[in-house]
Protein backbone atom coordinates (compact mmCIF):
# COMPACT_ATOMS: atom_id res chain seq x y z
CA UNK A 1 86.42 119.07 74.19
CA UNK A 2 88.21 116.14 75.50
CA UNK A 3 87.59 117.56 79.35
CA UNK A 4 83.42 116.55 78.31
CA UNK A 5 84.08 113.57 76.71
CA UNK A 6 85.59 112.75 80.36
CA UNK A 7 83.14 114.35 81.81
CA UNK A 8 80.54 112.15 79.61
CA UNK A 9 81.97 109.19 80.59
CA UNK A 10 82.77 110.05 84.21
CA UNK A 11 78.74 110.16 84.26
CA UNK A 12 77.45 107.25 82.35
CA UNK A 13 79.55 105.27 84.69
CA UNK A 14 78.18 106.29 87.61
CA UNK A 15 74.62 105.96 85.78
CA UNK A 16 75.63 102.10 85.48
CA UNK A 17 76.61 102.45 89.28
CA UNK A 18 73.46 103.51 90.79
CA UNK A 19 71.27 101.01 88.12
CA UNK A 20 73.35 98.22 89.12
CA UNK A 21 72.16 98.91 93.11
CA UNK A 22 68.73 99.62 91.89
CA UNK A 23 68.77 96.26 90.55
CA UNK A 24 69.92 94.91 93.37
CA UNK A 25 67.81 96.41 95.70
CA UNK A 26 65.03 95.26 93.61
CA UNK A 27 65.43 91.36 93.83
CA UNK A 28 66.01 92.20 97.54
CA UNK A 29 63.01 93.99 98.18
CA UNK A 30 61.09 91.30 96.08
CA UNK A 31 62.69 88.30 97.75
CA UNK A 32 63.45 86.58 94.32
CA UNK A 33 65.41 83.82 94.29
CA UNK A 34 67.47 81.90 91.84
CA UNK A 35 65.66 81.37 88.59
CA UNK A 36 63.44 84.12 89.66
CA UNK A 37 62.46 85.91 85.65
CA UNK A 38 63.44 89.82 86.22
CA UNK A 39 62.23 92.57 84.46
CA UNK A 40 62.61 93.81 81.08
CA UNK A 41 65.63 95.94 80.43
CA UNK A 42 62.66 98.90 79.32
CA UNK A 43 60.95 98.45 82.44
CA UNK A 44 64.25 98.48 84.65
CA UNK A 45 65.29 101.56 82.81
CA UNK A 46 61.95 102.66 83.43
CA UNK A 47 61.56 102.14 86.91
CA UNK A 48 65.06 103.41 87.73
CA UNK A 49 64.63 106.31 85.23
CA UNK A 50 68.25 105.52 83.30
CA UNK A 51 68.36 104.83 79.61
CA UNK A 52 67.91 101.63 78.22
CA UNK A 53 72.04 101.60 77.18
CA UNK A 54 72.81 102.43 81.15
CA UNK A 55 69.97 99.47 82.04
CA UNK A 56 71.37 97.18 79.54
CA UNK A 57 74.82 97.67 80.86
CA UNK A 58 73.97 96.96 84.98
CA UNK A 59 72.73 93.85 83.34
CA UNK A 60 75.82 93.10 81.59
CA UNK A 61 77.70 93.97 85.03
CA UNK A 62 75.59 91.72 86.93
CA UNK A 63 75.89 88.61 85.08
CA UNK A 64 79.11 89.18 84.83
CA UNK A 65 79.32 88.90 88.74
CA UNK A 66 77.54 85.63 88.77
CA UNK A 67 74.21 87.58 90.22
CA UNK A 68 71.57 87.22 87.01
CA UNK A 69 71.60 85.19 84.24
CA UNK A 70 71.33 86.83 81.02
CA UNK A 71 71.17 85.03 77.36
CA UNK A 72 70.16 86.24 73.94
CA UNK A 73 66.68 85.77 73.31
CA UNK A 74 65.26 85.13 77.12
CA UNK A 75 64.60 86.59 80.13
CA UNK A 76 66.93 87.82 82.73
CA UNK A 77 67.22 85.43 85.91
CA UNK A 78 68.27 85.85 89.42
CA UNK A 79 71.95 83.20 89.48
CA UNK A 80 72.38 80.86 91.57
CA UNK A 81 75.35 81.63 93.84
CA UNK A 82 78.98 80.34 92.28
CA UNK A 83 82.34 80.42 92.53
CA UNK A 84 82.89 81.85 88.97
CA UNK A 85 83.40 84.94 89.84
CA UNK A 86 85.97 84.56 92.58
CA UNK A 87 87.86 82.01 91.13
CA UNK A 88 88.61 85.22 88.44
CA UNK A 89 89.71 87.17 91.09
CA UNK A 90 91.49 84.65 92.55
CA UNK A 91 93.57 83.55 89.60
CA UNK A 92 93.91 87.06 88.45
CA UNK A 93 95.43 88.14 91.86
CA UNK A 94 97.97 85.05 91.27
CA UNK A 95 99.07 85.57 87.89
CA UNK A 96 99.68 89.28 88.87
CA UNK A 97 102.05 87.98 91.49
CA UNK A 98 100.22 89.24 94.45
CA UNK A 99 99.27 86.01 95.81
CA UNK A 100 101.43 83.23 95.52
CA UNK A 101 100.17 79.40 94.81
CA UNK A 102 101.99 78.52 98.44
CA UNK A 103 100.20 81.37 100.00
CA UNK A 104 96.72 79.86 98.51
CA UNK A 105 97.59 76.28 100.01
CA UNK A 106 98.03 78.14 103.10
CA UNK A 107 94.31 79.28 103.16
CA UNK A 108 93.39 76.17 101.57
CA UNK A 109 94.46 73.98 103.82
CA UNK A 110 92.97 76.23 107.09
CA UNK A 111 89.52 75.95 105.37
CA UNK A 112 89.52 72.33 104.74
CA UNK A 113 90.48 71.05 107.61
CA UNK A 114 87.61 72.51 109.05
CA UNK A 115 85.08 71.72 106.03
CA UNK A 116 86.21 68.16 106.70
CA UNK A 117 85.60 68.03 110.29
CA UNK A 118 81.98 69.63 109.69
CA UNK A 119 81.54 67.11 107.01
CA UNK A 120 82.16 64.29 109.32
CA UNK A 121 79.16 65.28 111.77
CA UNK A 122 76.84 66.92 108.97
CA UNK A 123 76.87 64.84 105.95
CA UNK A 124 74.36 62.71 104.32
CA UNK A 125 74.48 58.97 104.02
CA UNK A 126 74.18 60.38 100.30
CA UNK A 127 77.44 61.89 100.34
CA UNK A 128 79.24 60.08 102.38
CA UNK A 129 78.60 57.01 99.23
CA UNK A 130 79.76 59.79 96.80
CA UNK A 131 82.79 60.70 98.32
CA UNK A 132 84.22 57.08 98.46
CA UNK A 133 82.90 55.82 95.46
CA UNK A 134 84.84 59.44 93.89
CA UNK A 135 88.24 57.84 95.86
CA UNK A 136 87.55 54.28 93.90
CA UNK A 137 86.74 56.00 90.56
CA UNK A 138 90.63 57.54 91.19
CA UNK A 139 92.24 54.55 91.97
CA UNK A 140 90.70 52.95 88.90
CA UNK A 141 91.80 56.42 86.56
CA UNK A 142 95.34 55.98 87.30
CA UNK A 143 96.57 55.78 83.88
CA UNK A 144 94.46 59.11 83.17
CA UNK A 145 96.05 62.13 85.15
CA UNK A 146 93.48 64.34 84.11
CA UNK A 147 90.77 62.33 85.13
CA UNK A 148 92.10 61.65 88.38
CA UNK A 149 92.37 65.95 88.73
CA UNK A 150 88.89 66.53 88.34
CA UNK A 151 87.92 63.33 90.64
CA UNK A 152 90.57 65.23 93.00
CA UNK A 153 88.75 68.65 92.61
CA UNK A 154 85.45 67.34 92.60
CA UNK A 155 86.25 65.04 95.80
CA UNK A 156 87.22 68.45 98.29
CA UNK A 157 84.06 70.60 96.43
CA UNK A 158 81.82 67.61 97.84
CA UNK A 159 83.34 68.07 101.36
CA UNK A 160 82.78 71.56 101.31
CA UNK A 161 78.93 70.82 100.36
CA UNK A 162 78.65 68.50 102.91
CA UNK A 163 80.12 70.90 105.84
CA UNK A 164 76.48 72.33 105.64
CA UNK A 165 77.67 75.72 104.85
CA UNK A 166 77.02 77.01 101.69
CA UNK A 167 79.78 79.60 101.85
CA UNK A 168 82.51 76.86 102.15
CA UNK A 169 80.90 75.61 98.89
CA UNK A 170 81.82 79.02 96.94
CA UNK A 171 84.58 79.50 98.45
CA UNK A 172 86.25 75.90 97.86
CA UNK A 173 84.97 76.12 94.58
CA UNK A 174 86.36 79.39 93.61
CA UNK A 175 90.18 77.20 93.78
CA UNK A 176 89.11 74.89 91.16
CA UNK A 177 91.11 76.97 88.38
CA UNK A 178 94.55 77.08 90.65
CA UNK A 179 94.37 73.67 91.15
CA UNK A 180 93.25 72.78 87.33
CA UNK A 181 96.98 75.00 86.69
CA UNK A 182 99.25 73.21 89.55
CA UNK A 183 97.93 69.68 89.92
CA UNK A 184 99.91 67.92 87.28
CA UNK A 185 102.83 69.61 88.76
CA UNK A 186 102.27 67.65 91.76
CA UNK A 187 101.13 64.53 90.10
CA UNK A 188 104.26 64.24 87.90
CA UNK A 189 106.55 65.12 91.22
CA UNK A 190 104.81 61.86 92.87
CA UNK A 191 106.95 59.86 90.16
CA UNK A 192 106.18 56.60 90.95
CA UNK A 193 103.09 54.57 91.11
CA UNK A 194 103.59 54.03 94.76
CA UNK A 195 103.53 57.53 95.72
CA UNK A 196 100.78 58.06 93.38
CA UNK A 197 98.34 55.61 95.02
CA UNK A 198 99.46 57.04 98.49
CA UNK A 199 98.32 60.37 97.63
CA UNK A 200 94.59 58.39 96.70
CA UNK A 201 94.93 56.13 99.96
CA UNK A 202 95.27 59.27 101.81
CA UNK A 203 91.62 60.60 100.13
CA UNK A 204 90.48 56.77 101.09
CA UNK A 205 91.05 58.15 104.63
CA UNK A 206 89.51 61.08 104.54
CA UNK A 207 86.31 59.81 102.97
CA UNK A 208 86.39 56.91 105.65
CA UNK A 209 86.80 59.35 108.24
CA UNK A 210 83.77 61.54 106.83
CA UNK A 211 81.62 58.46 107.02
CA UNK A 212 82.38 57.21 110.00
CA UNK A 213 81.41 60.77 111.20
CA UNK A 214 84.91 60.51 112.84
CA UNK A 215 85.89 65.17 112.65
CA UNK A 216 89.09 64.09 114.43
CA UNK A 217 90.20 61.51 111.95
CA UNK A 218 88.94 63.48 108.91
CA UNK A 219 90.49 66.58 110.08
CA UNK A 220 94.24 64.82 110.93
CA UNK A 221 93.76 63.15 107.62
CA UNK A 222 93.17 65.93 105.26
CA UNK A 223 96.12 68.17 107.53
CA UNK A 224 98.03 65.38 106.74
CA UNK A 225 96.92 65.42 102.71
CA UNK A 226 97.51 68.95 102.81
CA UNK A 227 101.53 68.58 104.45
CA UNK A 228 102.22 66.39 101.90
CA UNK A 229 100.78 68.78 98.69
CA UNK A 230 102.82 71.54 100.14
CA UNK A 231 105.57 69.74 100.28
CA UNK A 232 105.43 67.89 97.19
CA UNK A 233 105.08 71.11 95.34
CA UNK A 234 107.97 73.03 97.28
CA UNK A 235 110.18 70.29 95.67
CA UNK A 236 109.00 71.33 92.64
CA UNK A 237 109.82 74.42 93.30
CA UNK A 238 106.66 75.82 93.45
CA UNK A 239 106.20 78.77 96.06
């Protein structure tokens, strides 16, 4: 008896497998795009001749992937990409211990440098206003720590848009919740005022650098924001 119930199980699963790349192949095949409606769960079941439960499932699965939209009372919707979903994996991974927060700096720092060079040559006189008026906004926060974090987080996800690649965007993104768990580590290490308004000097020079659509300046600046993070947070005794 318990060998079917496995058995039973083993099957639905795969069921939800094989709706989940129906559904998939369907917004392909129909070129939807975000905030596209989709189907009905009956008439995905339907078309992919699973049950209702197995269609209703592949939706869960999917919007729990950041790929459709699905709330109580509406119709389904094709997401917009985000960083959700990876930034899940990616704190998961580090709170198992299989990535450490030294190790993500590492990768960090390798993709911003380059997000802030493309930034420098790509960006809009739109965001090039943003990102310094984001660097006064944390020199005027600095008796508010967590302000100044989500200036700070907000500050490299507006680089990353303004590289022109979309991927950078996600992907930068995707760090937000490691750095929401690690920056006031940092900030309290920077004890004093002084070093506190260095660290915001030194995003003053990489927004100056990014609109001055200087890539050289912007990328030394940010390696050089990045060197001091590290090392800030090794003294912490963070690895």
């Amino acid at each position: 008896m318990e060998k079917a119930i496995v058995q039973d199980d083993d099957n639905e699963t795969g069921l939800v497998e094989r709706a989940i790349a129906g559904i998939r192949d369907y917004i392909r095949e129909n070129q939807l795009r975000p905030g596209s409606p989709m189907p009905s769960e009956t008439s995905i079941a339907a078309q992919l001749k699973v049950s209702r439960t197995v269609a209703r499932e592949a939706f869960r699965a999917l919007a729990a992937l950041g790929i459709i939209e699905v709330s109580t009372g509406r119709r389904a919707r094709v997401a917009a990409p985000d960083a959700a979903p990876l930034s899940m994996i990616l704190d998961h991974t580090v709170n198992m211990k299989q990535l450490t927060i030294q190790q993500v700096l590492d990768v960090r720092r390798t993709l911003e440098l380059r997000t802030a060079s493309l930034a420098a040559l790509r960006r809009t006189e739109i965001q090039a206003q943003e990102l310094l008026s984001t660097v006064e906004q944390m020199f005027r926060s600095l008796e508010t720590p967590t302000t100044i974090m989500e200036l700070d987080i907000r500050f490299h996800e507006l680089i990353a848009q303004a590289s022109g690649n979309s991927l950078y965007g996600i992907i930068i993104g995707s760090f937000r919740v490691v750095t929401q768990q690690t920056w006031h580590i940092g900030w309290h290490s920077r004890a004093t005022l002084e070093n506190r308004t260095e660290n915001i000097r030194c995003h003053h020079r990489i927004a100056e650098a990014i609109n001055d659509r200087s890539p050289e300046r912007a990328q030394a600046a940010m390696s050089e924001h990045f060197d001091s993070a590290i090392n800030v947070l090794l003294r912490a005794g963070i690895n």
